[in-house]
C-alpha atoms as a PDB file:
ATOM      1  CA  UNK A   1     133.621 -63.428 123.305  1.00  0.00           C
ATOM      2  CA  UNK A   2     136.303 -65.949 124.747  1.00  0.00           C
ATOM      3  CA  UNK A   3     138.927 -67.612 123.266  1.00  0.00           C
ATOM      4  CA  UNK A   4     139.328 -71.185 123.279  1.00  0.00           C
ATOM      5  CA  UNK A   5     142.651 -73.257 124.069  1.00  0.00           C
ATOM      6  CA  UNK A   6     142.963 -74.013 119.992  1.00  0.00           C
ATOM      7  CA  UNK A   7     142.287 -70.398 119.214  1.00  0.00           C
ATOM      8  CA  UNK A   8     144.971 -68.764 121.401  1.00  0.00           C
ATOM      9  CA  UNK A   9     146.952 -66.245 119.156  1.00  0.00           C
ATOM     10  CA  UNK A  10     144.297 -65.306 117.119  1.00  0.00           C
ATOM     11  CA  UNK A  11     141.690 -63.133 116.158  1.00  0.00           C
ATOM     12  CA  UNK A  12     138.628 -63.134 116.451  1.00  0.00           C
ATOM     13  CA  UNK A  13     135.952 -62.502 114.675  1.00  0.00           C
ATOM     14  CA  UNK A  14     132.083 -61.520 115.738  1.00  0.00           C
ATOM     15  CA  UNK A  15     129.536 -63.561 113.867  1.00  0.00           C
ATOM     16  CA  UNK A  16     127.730 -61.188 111.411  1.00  0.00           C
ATOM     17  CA  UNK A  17     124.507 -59.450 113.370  1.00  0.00           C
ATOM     18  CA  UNK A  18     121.316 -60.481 111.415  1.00  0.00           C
ATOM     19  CA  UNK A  19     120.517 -58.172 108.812  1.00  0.00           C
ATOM     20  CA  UNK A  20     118.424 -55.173 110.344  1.00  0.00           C
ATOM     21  CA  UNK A  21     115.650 -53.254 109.162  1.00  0.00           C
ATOM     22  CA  UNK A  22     114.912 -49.882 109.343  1.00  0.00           C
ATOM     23  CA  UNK A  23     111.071 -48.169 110.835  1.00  0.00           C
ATOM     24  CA  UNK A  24     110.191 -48.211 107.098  1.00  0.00           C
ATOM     25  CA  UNK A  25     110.605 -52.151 106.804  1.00  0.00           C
ATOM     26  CA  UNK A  26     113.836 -51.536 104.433  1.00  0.00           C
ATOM     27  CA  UNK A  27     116.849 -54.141 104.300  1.00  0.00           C
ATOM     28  CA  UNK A  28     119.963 -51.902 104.995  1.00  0.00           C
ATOM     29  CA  UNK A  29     121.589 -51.337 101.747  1.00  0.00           C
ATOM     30  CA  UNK A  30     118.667 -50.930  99.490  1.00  0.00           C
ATOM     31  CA  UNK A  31     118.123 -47.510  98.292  1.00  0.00           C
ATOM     32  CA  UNK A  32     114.408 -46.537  97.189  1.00  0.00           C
ATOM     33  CA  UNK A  33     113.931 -43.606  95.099  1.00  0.00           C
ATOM     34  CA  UNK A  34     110.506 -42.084  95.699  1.00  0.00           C
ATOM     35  CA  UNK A  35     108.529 -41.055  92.477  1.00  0.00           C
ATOM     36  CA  UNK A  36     108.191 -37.511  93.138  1.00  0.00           C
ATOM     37  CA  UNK A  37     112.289 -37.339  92.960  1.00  0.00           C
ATOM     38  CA  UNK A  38     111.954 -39.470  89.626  1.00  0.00           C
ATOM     39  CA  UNK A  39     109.201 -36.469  88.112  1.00  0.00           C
ATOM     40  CA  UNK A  40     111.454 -33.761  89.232  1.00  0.00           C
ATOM     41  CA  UNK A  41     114.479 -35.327  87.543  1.00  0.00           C
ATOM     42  CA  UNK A  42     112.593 -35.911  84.534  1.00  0.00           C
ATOM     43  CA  UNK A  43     110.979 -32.423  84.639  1.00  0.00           C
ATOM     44  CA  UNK A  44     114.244 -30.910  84.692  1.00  0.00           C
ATOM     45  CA  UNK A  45     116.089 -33.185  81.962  1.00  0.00           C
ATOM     46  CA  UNK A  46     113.081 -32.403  79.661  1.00  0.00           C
ATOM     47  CA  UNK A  47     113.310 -28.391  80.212  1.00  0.00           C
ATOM     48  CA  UNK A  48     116.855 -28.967  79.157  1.00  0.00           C
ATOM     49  CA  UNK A  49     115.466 -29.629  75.409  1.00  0.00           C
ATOM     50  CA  UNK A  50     115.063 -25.880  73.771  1.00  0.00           C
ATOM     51  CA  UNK A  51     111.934 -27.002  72.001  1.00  0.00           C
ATOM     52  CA  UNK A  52     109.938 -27.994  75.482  1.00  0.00           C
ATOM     53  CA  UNK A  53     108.304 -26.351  77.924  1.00  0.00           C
ATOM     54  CA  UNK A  54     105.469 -26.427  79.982  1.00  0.00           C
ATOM     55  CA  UNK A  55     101.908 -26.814  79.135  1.00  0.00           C
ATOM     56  CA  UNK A  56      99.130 -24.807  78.442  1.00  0.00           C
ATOM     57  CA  UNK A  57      96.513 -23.997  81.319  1.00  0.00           C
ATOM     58  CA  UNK A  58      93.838 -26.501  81.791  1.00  0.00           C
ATOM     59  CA  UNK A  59      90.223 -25.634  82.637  1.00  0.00           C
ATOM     60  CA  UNK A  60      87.746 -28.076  84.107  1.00  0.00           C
ATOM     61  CA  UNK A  61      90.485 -30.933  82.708  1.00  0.00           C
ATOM     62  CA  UNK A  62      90.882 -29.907  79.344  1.00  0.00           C
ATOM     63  CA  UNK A  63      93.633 -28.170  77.508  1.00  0.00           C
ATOM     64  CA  UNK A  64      92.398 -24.687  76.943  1.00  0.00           C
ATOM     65  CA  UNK A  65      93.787 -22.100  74.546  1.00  0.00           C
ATOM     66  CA  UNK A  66      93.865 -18.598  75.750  1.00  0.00           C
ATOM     67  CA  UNK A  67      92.610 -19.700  79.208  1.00  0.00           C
ATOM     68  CA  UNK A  68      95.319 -17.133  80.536  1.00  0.00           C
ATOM     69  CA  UNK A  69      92.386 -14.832  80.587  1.00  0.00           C
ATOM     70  CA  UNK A  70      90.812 -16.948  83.317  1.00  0.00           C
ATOM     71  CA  UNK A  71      93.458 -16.953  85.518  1.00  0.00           C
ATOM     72  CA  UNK A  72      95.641 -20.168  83.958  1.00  0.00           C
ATOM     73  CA  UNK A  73      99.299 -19.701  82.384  1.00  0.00           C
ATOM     74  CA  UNK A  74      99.684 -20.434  78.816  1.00  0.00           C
ATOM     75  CA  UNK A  75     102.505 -22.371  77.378  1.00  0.00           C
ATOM     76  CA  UNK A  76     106.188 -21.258  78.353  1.00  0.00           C
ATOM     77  CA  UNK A  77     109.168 -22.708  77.013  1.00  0.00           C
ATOM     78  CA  UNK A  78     111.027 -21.196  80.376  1.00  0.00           C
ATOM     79  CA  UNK A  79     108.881 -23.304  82.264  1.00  0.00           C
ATOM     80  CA  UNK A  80     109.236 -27.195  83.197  1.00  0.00           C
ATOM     81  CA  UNK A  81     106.846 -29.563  82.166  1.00  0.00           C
ATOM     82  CA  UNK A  82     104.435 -31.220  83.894  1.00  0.00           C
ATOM     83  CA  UNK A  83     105.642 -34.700  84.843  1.00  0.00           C
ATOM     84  CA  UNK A  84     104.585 -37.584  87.324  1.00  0.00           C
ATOM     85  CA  UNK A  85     106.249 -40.734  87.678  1.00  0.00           C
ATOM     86  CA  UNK A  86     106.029 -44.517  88.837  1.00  0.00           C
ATOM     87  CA  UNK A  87     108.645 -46.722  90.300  1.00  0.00           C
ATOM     88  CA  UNK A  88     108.594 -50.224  90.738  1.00  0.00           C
ATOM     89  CA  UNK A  89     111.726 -51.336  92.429  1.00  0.00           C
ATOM     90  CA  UNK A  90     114.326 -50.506  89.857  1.00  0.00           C
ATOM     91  CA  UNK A  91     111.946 -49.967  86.908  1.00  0.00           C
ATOM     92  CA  UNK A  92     110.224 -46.453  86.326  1.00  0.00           C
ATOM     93  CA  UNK A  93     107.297 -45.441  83.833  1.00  0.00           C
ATOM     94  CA  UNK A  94     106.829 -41.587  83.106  1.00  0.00           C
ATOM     95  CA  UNK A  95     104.210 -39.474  81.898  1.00  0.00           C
ATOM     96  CA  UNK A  96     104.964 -36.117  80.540  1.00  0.00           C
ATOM     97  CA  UNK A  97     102.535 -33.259  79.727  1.00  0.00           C
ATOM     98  CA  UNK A  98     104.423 -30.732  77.662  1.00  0.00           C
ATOM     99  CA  UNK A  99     104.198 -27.979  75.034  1.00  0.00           C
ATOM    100  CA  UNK A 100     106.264 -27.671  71.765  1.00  0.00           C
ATOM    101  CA  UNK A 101     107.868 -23.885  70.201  1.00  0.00           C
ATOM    102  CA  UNK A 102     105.862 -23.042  67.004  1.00  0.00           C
ATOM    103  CA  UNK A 103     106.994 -24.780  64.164  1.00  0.00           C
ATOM    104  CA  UNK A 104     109.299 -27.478  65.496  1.00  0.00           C
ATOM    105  CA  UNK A 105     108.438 -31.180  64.885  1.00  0.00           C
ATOM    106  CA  UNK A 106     106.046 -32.557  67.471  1.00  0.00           C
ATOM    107  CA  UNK A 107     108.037 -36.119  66.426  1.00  0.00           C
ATOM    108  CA  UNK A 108     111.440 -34.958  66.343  1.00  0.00           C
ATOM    109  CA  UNK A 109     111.037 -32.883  69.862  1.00  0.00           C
ATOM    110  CA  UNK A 110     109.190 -35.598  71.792  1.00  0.00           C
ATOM    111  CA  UNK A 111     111.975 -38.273  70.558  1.00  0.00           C
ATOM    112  CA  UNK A 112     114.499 -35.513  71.837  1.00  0.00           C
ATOM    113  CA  UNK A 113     112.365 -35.511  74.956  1.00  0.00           C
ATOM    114  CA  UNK A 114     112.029 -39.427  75.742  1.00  0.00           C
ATOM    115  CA  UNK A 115     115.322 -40.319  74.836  1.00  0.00           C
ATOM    116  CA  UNK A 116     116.740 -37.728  77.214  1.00  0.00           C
ATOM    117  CA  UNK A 117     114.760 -38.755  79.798  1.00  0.00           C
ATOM    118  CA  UNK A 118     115.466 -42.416  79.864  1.00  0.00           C
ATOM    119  CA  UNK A 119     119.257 -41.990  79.547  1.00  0.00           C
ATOM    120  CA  UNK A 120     119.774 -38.971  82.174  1.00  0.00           C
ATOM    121  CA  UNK A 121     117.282 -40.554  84.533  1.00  0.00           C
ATOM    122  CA  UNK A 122     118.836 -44.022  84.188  1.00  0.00           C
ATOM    123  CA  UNK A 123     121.928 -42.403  85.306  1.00  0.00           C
ATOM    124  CA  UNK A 124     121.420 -40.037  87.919  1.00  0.00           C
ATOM    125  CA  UNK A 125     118.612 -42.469  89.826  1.00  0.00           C
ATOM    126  CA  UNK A 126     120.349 -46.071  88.485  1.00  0.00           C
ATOM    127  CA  UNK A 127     116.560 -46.646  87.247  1.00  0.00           C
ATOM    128  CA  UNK A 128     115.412 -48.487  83.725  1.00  0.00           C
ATOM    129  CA  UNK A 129     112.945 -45.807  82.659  1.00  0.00           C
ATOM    130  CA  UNK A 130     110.826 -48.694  80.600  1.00  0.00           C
ATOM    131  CA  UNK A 131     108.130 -45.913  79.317  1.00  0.00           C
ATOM    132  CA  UNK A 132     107.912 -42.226  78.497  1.00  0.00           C
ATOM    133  CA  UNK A 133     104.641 -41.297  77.878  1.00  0.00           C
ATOM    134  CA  UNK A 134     104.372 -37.641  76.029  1.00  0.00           C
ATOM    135  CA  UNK A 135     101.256 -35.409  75.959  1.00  0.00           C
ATOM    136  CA  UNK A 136     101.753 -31.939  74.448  1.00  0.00           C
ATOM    137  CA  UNK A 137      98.794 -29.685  75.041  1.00  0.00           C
ATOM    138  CA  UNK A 138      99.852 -26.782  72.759  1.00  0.00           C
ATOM    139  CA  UNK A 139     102.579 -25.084  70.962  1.00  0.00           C
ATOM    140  CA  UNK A 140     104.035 -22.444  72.238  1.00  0.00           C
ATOM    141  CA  UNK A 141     104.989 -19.271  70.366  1.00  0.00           C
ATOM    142  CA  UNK A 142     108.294 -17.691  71.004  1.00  0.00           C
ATOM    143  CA  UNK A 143     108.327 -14.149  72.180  1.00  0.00           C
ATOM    144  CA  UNK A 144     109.804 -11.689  69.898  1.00  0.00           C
ATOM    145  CA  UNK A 145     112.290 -10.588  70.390  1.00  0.00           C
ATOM    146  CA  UNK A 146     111.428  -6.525  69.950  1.00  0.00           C
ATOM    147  CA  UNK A 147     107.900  -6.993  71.131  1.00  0.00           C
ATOM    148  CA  UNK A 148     106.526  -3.557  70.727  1.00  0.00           C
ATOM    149  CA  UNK A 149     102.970  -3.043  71.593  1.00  0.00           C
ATOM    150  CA  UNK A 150     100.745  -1.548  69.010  1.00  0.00           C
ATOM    151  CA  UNK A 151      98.156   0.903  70.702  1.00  0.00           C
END
């Protein structure tokens, strides 16, 4: 870059370079948060909630009690959820597939579960979370705590 006679003195400035993109076709600047990082985040934030956990074992599709026997977990409350996610630029939808501790509220523990979910997610990933979508499979019984077996 030269100066001119008129702009003797001064600095000078280089004109901004076009606006790049990366291999993946993104503007620099934009940040994309994949959906996988979205479930995770979600998984986590509804573990956090002492009435959730994850779901039963599922045979051929289906929810099935006691399938433990055949090899599938049953419901833990230790556990996280099952949870996939969709974004959309800066909108997400969730689905959650969950189970509830014998004898909380279904209601009241899925409202826990959502509400959680949209805030923490909102914040941590700057994303509207515009739909939490609950299944729970099963409720899961808490252990005792002096489980003796009986023989």
């Amino acid at each position: 870059m030269t100066a001119s006679a008129g702009t003797r003195g001064r600095h000078l400035l280089k004109e901004p370079a076009s606006p790049a993109s990366d291999d993946a076709g993104t503007p620099p600047g934009r940040i994309v948060v994949a959906d996988r990082v979205v479930a995770g985040l979600a998984a986590q934030v509804a573990s956090e909630q002492p009435d959730a956990g994850a779901p039963a074992g599922r045979l051929l599709g289906l929810a099935v009690p006691g399938s433990a026997l055949l090899g599938n977990r049953d419901p833990n409350l230790d556990d996280r959820p099952k949870v996939s996610a969709t974004v959309n630029g800066a909108v997400a939808t969730v689905e959650v597939t969950m189970s509830v501790r014998w004898p909380a509220s279904v209601r009241r523990v899925t409202e826990q579960v959502r509400s959680a979910i949209r805030e923490r997610v909102g914040e941590l990933a700057g994303l509207d979370v515009v739909e939490v979508r609950i299944q729970v499979t099963d409720f899961a019984a808490p252990a005792p705590a002096d489980a003796r077996r009986v023989r």
